[in-house]
N, C-alpha and C. Protein backbone atom coordinates (compact mmCIF):
# COMPACT_ATOMS: atom_id res chain seq x y z
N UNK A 1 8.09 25.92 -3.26
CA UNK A 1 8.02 26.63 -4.53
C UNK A 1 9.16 26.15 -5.43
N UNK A 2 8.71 26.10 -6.66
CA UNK A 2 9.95 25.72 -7.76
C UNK A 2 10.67 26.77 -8.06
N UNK A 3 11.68 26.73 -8.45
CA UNK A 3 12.35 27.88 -8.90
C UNK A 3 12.61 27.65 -10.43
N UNK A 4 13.36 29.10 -11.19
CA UNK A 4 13.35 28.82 -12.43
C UNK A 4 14.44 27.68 -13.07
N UNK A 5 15.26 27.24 -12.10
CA UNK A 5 16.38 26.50 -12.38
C UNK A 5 15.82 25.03 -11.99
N UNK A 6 14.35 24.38 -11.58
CA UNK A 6 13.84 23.32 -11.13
C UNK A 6 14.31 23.04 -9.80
N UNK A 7 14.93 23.83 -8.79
CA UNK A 7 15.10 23.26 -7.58
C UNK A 7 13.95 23.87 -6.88
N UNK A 8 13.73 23.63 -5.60
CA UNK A 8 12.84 23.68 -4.78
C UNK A 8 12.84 24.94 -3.41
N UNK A 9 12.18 25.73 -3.06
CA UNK A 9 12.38 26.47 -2.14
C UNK A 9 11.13 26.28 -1.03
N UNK A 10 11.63 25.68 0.55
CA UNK A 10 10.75 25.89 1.30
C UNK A 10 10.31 27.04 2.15
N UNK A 11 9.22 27.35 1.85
CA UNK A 11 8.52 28.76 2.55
C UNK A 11 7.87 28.12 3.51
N UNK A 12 8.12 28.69 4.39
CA UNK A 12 7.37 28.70 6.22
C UNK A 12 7.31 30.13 6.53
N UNK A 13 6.05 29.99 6.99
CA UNK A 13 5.51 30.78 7.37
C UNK A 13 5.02 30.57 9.02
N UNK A 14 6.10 31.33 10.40
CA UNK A 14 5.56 30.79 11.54
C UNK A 14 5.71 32.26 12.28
N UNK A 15 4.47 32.04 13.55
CA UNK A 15 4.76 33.26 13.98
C UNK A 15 5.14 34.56 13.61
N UNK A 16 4.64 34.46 12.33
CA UNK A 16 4.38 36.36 11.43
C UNK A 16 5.74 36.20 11.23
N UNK A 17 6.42 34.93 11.12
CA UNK A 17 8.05 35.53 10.42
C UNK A 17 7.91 34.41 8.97
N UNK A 18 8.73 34.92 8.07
CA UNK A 18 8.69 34.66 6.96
C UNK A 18 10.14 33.68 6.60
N UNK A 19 10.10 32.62 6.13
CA UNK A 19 11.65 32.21 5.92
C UNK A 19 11.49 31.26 4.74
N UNK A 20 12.49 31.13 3.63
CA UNK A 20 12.57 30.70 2.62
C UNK A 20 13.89 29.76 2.31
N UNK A 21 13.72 28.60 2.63
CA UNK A 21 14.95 27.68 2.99
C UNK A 21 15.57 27.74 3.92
N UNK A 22 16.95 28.36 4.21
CA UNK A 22 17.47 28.35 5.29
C UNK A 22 17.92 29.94 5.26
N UNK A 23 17.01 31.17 4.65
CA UNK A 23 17.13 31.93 5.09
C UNK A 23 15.78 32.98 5.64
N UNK A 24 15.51 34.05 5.89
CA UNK A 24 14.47 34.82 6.70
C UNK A 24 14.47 35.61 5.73
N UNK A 25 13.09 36.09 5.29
CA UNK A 25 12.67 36.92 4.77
C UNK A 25 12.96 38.61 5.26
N UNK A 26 13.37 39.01 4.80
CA UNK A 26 13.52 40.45 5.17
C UNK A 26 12.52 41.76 4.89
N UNK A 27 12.91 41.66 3.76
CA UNK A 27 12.36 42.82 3.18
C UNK A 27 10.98 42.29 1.95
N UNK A 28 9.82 42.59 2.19
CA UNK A 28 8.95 41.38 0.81
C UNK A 28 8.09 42.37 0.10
N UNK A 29 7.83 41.77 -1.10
CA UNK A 29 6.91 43.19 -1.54
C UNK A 29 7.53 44.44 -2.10
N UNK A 30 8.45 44.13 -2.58
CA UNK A 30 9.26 45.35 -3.80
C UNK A 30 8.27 45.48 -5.12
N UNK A 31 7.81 45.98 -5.45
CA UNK A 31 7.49 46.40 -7.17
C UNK A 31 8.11 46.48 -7.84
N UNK A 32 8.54 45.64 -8.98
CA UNK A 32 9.43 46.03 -10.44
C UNK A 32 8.56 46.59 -11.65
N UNK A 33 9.10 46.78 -12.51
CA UNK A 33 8.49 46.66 -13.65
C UNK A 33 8.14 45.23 -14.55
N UNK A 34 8.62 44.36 -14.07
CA UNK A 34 9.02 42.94 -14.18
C UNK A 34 8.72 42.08 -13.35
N UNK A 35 8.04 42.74 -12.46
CA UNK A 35 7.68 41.54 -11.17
C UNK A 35 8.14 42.53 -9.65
N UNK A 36 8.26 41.42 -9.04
CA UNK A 36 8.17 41.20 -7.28
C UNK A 36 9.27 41.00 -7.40
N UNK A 37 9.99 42.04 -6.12
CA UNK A 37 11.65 41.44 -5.55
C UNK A 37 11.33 41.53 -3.69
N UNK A 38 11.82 40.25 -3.42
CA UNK A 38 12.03 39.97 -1.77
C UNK A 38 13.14 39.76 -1.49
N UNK A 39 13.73 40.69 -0.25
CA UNK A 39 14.72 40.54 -0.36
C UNK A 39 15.22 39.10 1.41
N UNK A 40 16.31 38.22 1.14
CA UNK A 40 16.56 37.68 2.12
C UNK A 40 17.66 37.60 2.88
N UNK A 41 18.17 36.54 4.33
CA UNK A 41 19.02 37.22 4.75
C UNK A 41 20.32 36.50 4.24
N UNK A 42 20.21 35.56 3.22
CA UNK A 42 21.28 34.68 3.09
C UNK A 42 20.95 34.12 1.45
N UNK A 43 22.06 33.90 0.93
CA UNK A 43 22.52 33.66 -0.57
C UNK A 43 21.86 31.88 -0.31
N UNK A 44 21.08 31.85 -1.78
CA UNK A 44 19.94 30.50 -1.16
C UNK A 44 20.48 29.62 -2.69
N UNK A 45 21.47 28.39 -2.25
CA UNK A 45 22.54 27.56 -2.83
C UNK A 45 21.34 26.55 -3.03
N UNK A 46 21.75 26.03 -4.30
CA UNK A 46 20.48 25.13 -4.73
C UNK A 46 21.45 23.79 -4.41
N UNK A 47 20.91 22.72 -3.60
CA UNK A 47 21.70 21.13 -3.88
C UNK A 47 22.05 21.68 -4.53
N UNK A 48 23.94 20.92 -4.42
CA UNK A 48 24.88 20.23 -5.27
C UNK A 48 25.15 21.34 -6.53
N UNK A 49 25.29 22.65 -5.91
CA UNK A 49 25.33 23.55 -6.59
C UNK A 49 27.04 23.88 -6.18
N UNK A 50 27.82 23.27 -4.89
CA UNK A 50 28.39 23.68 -4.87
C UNK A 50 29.39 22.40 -5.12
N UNK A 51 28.95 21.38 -5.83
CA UNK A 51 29.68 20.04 -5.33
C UNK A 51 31.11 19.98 -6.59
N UNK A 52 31.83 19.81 -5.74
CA UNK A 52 33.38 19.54 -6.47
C UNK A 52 33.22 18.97 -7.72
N UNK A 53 33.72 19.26 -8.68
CA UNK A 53 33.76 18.44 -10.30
C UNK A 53 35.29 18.50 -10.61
N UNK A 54 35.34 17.28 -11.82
CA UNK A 54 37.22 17.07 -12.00
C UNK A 54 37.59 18.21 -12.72
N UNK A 55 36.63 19.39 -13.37
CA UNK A 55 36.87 21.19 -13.56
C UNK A 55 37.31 21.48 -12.70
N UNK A 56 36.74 21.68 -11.87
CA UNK A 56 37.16 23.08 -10.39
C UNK A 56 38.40 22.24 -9.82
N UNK A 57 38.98 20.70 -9.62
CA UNK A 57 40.01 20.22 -9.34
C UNK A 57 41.10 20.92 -10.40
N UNK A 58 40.87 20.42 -11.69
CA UNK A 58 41.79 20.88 -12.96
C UNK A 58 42.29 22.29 -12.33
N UNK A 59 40.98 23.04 -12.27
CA UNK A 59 41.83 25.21 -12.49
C UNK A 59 42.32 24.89 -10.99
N UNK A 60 41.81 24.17 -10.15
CA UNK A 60 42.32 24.08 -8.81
C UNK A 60 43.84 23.51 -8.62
N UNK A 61 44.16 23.09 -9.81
CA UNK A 61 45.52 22.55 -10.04
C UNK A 61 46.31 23.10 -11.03
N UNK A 62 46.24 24.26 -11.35
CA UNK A 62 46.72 25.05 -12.46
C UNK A 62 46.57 24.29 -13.66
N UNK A 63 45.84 23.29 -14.10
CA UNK A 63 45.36 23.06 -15.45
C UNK A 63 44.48 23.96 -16.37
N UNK A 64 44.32 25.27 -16.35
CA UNK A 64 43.33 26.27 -16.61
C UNK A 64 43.40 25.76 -18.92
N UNK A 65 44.49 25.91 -18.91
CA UNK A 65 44.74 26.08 -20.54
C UNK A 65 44.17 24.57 -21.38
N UNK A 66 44.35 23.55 -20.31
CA UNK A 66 43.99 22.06 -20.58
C UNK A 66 42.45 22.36 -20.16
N UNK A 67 41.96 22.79 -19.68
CA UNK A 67 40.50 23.22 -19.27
C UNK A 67 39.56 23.88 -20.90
N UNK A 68 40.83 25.08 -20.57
CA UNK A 68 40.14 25.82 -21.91
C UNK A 68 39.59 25.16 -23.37
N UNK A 69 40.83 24.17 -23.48
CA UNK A 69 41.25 23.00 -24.59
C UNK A 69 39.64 22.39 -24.63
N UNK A 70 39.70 21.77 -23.16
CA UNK A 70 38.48 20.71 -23.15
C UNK A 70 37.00 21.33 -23.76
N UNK A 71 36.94 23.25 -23.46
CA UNK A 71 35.62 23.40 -23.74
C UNK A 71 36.12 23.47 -24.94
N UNK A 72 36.72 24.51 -25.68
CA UNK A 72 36.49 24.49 -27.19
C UNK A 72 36.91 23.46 -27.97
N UNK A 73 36.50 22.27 -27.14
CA UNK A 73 35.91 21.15 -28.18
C UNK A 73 34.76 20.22 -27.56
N UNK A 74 34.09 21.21 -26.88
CA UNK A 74 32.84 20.46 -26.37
C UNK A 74 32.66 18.95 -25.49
N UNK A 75 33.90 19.42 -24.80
CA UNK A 75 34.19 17.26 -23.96
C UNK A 75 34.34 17.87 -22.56
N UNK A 76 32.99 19.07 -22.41
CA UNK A 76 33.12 19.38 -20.93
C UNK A 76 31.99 17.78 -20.03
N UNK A 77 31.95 17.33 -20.50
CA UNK A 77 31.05 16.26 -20.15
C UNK A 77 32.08 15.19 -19.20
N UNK A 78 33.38 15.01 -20.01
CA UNK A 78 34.42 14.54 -19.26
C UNK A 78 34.90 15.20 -18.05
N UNK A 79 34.55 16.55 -17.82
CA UNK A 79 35.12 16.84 -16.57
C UNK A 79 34.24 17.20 -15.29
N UNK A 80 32.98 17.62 -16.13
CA UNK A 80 32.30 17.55 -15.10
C UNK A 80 30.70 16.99 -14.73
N UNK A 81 31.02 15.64 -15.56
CA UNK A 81 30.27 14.08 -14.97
C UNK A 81 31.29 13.44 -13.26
N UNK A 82 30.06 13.84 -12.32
CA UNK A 82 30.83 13.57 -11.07
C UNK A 82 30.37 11.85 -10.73
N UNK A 83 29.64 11.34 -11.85
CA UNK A 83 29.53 10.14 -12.02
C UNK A 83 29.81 8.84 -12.21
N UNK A 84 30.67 9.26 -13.55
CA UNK A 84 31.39 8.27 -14.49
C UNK A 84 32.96 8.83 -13.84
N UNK A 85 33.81 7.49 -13.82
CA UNK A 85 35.45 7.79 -13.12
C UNK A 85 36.17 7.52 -14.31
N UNK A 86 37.05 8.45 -14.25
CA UNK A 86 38.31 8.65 -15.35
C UNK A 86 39.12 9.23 -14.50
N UNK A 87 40.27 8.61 -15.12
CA UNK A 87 41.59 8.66 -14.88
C UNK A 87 42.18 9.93 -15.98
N UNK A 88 42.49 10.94 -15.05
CA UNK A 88 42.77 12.18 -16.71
C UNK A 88 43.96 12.36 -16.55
N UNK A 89 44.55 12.60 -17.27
CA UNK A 89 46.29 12.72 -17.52
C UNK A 89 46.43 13.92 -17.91
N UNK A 90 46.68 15.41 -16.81
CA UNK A 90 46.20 16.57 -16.93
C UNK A 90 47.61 17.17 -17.57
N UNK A 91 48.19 17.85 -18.44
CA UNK A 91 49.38 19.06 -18.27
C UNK A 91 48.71 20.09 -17.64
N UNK A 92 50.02 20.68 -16.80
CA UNK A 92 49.63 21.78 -15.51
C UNK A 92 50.14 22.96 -17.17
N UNK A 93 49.60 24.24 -16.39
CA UNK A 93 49.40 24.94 -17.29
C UNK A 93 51.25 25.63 -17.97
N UNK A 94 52.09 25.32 -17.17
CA UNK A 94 53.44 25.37 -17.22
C UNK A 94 53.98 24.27 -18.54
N UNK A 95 53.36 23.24 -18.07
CA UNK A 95 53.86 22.19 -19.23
C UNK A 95 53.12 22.57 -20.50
N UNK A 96 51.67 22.42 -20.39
CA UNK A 96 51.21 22.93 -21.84
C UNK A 96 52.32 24.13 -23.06
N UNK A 97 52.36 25.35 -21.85
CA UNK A 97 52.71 26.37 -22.57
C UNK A 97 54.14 26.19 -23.34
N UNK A 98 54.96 25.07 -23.16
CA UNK A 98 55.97 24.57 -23.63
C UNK A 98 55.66 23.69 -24.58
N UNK A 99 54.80 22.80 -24.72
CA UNK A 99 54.41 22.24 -25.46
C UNK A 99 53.49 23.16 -26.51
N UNK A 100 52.94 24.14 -26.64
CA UNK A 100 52.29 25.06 -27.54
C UNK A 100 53.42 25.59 -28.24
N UNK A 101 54.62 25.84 -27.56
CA UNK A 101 55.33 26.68 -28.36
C UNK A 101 55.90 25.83 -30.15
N UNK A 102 55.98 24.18 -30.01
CA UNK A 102 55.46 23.63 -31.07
C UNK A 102 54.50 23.03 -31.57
N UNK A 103 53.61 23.92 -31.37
CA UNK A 103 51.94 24.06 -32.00
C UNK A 103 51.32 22.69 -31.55
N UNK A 104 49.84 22.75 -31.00
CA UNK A 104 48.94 22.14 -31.32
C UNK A 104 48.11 22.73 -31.86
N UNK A 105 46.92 21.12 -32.02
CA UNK A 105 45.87 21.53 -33.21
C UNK A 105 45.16 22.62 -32.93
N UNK A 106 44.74 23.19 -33.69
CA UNK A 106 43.96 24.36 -33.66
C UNK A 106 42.41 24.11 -32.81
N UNK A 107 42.18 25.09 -31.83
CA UNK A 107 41.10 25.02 -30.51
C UNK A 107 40.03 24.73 -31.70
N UNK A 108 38.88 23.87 -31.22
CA UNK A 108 38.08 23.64 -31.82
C UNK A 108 37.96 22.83 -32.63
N UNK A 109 38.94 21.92 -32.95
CA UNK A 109 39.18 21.11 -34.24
C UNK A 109 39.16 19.99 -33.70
N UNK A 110 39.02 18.94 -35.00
CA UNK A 110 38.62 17.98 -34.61
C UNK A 110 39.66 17.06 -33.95
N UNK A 111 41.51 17.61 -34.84
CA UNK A 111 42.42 16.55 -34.38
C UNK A 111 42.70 17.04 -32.75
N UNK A 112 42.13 18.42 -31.96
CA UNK A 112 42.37 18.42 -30.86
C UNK A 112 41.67 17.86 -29.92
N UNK A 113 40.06 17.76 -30.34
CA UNK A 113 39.58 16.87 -30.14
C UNK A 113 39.89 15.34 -29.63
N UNK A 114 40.55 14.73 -30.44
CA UNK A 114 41.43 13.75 -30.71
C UNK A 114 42.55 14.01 -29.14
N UNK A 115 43.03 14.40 -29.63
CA UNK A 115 44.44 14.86 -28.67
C UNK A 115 44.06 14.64 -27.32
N UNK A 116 42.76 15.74 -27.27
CA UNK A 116 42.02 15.99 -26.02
C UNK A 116 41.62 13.96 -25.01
N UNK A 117 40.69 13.36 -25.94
CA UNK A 117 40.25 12.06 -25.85
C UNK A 117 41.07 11.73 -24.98
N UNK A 118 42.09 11.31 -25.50
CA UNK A 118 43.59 10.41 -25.41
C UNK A 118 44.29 10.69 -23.93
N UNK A 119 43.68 12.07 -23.08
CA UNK A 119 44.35 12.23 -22.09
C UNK A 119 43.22 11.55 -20.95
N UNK A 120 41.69 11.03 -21.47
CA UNK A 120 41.12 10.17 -20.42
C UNK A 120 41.45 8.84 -20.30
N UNK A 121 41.29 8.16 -19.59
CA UNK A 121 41.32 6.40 -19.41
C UNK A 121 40.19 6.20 -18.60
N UNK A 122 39.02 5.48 -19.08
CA UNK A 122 37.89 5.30 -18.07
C UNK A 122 38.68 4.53 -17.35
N UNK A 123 37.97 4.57 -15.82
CA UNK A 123 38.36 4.09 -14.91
C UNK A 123 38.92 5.03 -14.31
N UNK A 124 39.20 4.27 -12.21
CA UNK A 124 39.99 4.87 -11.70
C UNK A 124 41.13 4.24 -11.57
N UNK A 125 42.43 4.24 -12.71
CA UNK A 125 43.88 4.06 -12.40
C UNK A 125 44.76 4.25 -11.39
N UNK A 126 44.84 3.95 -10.32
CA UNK A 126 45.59 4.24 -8.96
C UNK A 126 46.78 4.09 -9.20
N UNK A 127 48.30 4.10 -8.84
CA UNK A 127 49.47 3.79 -8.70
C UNK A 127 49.54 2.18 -8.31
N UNK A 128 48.64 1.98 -7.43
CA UNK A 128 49.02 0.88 -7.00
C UNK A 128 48.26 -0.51 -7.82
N UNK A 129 47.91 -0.12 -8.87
CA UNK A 129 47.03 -1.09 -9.84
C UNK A 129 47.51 -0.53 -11.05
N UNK A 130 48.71 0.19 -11.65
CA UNK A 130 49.43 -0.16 -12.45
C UNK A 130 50.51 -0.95 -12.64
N UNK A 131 50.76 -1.97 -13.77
CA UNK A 131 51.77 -2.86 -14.16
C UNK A 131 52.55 -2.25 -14.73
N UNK A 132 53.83 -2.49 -15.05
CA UNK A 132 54.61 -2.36 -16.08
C UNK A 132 54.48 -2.96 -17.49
N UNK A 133 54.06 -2.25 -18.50
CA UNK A 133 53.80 -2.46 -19.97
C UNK A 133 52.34 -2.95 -20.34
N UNK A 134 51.46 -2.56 -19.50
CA UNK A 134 49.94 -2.66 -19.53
C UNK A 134 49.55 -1.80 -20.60
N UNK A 135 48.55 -1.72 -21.17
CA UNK A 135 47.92 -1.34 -21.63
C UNK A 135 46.22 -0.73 -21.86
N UNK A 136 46.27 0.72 -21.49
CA UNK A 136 45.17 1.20 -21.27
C UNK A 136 44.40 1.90 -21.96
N UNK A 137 42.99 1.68 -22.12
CA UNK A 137 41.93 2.10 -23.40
C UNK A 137 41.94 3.81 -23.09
N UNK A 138 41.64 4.41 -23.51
CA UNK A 138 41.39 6.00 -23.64
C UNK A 138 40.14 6.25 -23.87
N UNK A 139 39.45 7.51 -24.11
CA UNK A 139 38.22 7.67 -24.67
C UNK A 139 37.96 7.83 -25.82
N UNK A 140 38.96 7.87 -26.44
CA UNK A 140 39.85 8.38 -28.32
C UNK A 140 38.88 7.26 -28.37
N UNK A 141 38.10 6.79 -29.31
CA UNK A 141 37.54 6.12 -30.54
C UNK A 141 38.35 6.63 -31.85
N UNK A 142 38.62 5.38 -32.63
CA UNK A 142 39.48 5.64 -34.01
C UNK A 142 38.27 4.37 -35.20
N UNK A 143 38.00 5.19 -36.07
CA UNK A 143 37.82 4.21 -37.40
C UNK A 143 38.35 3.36 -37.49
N UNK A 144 40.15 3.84 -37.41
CA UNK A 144 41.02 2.87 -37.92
C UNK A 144 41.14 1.63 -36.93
N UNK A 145 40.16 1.56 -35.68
CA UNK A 145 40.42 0.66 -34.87
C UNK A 145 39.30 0.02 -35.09
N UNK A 146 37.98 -0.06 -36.33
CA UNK A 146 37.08 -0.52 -36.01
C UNK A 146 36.23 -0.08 -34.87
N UNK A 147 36.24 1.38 -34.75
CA UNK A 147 35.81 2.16 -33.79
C UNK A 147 35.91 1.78 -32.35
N UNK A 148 36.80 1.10 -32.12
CA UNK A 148 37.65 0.24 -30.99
C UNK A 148 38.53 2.01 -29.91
N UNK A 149 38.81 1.64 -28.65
CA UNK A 149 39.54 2.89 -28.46
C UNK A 149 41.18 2.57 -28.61
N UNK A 150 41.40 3.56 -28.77
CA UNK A 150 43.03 4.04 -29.00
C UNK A 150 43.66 3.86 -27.40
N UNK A 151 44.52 2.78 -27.61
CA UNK A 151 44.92 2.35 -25.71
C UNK A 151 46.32 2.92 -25.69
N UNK A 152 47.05 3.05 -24.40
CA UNK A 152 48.30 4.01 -24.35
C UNK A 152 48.74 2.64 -23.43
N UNK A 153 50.23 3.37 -23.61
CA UNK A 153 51.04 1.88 -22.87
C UNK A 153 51.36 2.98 -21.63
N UNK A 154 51.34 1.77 -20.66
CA UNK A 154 52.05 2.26 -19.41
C UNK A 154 53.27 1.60 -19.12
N UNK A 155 54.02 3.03 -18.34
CA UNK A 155 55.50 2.52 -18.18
C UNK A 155 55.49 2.51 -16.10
N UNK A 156 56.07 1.23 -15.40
CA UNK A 156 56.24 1.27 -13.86
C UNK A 156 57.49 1.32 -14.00
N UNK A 157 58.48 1.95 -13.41
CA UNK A 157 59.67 1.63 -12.79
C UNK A 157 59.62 1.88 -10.93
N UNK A 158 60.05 0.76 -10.73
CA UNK A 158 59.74 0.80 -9.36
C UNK A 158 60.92 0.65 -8.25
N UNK A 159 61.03 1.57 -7.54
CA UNK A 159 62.61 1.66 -6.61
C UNK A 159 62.48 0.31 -5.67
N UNK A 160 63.35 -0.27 -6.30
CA UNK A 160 64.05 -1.79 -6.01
C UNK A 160 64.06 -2.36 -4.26
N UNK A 161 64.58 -0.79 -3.77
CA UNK A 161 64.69 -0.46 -2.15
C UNK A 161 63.39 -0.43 -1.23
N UNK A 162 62.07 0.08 -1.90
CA UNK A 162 61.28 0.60 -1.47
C UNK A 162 60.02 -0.26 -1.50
N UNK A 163 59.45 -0.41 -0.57
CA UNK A 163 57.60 -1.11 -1.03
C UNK A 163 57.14 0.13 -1.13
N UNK A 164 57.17 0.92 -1.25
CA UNK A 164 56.50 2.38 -0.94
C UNK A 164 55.72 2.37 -2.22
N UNK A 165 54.45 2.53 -2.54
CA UNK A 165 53.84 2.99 -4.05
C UNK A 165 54.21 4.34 -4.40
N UNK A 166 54.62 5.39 -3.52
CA UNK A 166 54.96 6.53 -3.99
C UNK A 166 56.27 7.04 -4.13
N UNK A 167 57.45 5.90 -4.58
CA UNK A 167 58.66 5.86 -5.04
C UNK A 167 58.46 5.32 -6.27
N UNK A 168 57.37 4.86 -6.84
CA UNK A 168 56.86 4.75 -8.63
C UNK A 168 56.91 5.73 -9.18
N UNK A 169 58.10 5.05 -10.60
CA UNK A 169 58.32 6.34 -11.49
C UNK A 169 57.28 6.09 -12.55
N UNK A 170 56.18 6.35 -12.92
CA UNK A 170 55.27 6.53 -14.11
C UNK A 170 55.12 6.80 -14.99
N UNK A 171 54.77 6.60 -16.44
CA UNK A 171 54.70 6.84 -17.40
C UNK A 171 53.85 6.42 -17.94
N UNK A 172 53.04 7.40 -18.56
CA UNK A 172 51.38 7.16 -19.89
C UNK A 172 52.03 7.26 -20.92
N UNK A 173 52.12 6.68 -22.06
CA UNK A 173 52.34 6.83 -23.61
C UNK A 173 53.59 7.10 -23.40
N UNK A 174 54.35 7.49 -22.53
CA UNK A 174 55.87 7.88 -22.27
C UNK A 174 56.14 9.22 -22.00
N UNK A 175 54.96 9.89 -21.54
CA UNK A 175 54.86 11.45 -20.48
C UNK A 175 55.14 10.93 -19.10
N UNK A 176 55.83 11.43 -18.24
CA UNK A 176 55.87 11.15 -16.77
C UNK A 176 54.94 11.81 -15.99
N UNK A 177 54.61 11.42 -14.57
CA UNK A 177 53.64 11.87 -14.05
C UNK A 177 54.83 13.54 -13.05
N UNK A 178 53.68 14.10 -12.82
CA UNK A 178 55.14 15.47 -12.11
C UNK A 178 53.64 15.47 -10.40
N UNK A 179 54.31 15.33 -9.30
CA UNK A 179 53.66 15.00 -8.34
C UNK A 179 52.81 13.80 -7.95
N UNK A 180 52.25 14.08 -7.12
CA UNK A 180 51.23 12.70 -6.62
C UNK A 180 49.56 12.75 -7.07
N UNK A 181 49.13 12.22 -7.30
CA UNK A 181 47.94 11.97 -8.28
C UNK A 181 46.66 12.54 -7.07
N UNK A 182 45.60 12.71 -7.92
CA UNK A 182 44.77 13.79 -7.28
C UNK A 182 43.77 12.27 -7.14
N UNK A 183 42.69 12.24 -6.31
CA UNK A 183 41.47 11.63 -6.66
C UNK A 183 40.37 12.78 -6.34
C-alpha cells in the first residue's frame, strides 16, 4: 500500500495475523468520522526517514543560530542535500552570539544570504588537502565576478616538529578552525 507521503507499506496477511511492515496489527477497524484508524505494535519509519543530514550534524554541534540563519534565507538545500559534498565553515552557536553583538544582516535578507553562501566550499576540503595560500570557490555567486563564485583564501601553518595533520593551524578567509572537523 502507498502511503500519503509516497512510501510503501507491506501488508501480510498469514495465519489470521495481520502485519504491516515490520509491525503487527493490533487493534483494526476503529470508525472515525474521517475514516478508519488501525492501531499497530510499532512506530512504522519510512526509508531514510531517519538518515543523518549536515542539519541534524550542525544542531548536533551547537550550530542551532547558524541553522536558523540558513532557513530564513531559504539555503536549507545546502544542508540537507545528503548528496552533493560541501565543506561548511560552521560558527558554533557561542561564536555567532559574539559576532551578533556587532550586527549582522538582517534574517531574511538578501546580504545574509550572501554572508550565508560564503560559509560553503563545494567539495570535500580535508586538512590534509589543504595548501597554504590556496584558494577556494564558495557557493556566493557575485555579478561583480561575472557571476563567477566569490573564492576565500586559505591560511596552513603547520608545526615544523610534527607530520601529524592534526597539529594544522587553519584558516578560511582568516577565521580559525576551533576543534577537529566533522565529516
Amino acid at each position: 500500500m502507498k502511503t500519503e507521503y509516497g512510501s510503501q507499506l507491506e501488508v501480510v496477511v498469514s495465519e489470521g495475523k495481520i502485519s504491516v511492515s515490520d509491525a503487527s496489527l493490533l487493534q483494526p477497524d476503529i470508525y472515525a468520522s474521517n475514516g478508519v484508524l488501525h492501531t499497530v505494535s510499532s512506530l512504522l519509519v519510512p526509508p531514510g526517514a531517519l538518515q543523518l543530514t549536515p542539519e541534524k550534524y550542525l544542531l548536533a554541534l551547537n550550530c542551532t543560530s547558524f541553522v536558523s540563519l540558513i532557513h530564513s534565507v531559504n539555503l536549507t538545500h545546502l544542508i540537507n542535500d545528503t548528496k552533493t559534498h560541501y565543506t561548511i565553515l560552521a560558527p558554533r552557536d557561542d561564536v555567532l552570539s559574539i559576532v551578533q553583538q556587532y550586527g549582522l544582516p538582517k534574517q531574511g535578507s538578501n546580504e545574509l544570504k550572501k554572508m550565508l553562501e560564503y560559509h560553503f566550499l563545494p567539495g570535500k576540503w580535508t586538512p590534509k588537502k589543504l595548501v597554504d595560500g590556496m584558494l577556494l570557490e564558495s557557493v556566493l555567486q557575485e555579478p561583480g565576478l561575472d557571476d563567477g563564485r566569490q573564492v576565500m583564501q586559505v591560511e596552513v601553518n603547520d608545526d615544523d616538529e610534527k607530520e601529524d595533520v592534526s597539529s594544522r593551524h587553519i584558516r578560511f578567509g582568516g577565521a580559525g578552525i576551533i576543534g577537529d572537523p566533522s565529516e
